[in-house]
Protein backbone atom coordinates (compact mmCIF):
# COMPACT_ATOMS: atom_id res chain seq x y z
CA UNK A 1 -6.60 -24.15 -6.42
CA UNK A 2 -3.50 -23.77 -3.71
CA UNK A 3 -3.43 -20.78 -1.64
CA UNK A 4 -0.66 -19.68 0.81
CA UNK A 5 -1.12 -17.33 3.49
CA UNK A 6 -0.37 -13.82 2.79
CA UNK A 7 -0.65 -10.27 4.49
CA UNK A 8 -2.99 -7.31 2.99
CA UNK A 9 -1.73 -4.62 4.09
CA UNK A 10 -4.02 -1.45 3.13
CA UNK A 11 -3.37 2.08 3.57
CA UNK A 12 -6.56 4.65 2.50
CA UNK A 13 -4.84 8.11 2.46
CA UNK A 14 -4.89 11.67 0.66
CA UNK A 15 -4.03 11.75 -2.69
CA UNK A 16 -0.90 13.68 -2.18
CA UNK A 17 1.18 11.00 -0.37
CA UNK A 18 1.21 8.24 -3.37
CA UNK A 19 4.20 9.67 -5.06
CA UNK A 20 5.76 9.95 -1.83
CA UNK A 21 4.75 6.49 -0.82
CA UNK A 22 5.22 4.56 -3.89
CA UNK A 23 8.94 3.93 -4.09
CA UNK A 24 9.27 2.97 0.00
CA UNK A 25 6.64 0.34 -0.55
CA UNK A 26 9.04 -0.84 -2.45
CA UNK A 27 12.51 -0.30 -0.77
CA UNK A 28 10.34 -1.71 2.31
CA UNK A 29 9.67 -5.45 0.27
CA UNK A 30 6.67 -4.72 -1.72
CA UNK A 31 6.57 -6.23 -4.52
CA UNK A 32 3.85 -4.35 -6.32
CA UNK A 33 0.29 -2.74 -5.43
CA UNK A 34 -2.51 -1.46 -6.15
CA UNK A 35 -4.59 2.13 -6.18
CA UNK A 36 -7.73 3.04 -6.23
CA UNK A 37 -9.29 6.30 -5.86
CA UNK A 38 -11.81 5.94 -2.23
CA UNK A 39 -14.56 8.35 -1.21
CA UNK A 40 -15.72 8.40 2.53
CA UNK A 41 -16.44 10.36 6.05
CA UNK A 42 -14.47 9.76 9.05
CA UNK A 43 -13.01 12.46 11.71
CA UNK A 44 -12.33 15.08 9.02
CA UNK A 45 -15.26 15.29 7.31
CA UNK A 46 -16.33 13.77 4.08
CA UNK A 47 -13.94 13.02 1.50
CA UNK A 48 -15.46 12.89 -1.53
CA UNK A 49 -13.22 13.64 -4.36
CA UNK A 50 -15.18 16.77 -5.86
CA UNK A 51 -12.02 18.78 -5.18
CA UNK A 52 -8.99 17.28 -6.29
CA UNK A 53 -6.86 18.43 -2.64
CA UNK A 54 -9.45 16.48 -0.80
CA UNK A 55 -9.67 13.06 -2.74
CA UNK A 56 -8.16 9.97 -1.14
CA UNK A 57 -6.48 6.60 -2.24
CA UNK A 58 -6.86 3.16 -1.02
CA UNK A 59 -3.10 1.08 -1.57
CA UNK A 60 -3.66 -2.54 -1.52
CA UNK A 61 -0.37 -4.14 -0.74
CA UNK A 62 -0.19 -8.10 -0.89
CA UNK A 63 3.04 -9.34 0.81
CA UNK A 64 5.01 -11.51 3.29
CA UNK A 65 4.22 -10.95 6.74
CA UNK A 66 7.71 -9.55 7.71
CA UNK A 67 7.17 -7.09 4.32
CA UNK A 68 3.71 -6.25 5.83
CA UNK A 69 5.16 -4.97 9.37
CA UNK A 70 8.18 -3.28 8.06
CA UNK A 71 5.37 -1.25 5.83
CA UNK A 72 3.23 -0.46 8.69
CA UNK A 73 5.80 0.89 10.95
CA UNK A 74 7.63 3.23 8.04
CA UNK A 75 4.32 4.60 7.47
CA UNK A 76 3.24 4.84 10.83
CA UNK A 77 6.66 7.04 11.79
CA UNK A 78 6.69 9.17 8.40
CA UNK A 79 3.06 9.97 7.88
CA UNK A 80 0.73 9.24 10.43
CA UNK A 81 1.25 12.80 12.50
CA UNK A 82 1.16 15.10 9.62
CA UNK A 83 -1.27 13.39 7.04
CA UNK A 84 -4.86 12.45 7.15
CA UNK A 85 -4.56 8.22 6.93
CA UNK A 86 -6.20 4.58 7.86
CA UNK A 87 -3.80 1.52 7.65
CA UNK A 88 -4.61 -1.84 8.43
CA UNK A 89 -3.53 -4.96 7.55
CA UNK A 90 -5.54 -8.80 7.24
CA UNK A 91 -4.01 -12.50 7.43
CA UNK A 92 -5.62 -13.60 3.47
CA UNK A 93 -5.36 -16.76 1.58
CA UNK A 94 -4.09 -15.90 -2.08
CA UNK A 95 -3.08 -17.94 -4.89
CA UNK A 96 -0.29 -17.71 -6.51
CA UNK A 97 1.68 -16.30 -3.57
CA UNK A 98 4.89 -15.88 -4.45
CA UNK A 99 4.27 -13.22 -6.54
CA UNK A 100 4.36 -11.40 -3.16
């Protein structure tokens, strides 16, 4: 199997900013990603999903490294101050890569 290096580039936030951060994954590169709801504690409190307000994602984006900082820096000046978010990103090997 050939794999290429590619970014991951993931993002666990509240619940309320996917519809908001959906389309400028896109407009930033992304060519797709991935959701899944995520339950945790970390410096405000436990998030654990029993309340709809307080459940958070996890957005998995796979992408070019250029895509991958462009992403991190929107989100880091549009959302980091006012909403409750984790982003990080990892070098990965992937097949198929240029499907990202």
């Amino acid at each position: 199997m050939n794999t290429e290096p590619t970014q991951l580039v993931v993002i666990v936030c509240e619940q309320a900013l996917e519809a908001l951060l959906a389309p400028e994954l896109l407009a930033a590169g992304a060519k797709g990603y991935t959701v899944c709801e995520a339950r945790g504690r970390g410096n405000r409190g436990v998030r654990d999903a029993r309340w709809l307000l307080s459940s958070n994602l996890r957005i998995e984006i796979l992408c070019r490294e250029s895509v991958a900082r462009r992403i991190m820096e929107m989100v880091d000046a549009k959302y980091c101050e006012n909403f409750g978010l984790v982003m990080y990103r990892h070098d990965v090997q992937a097949s198929r890569a240029e499907k990202f």
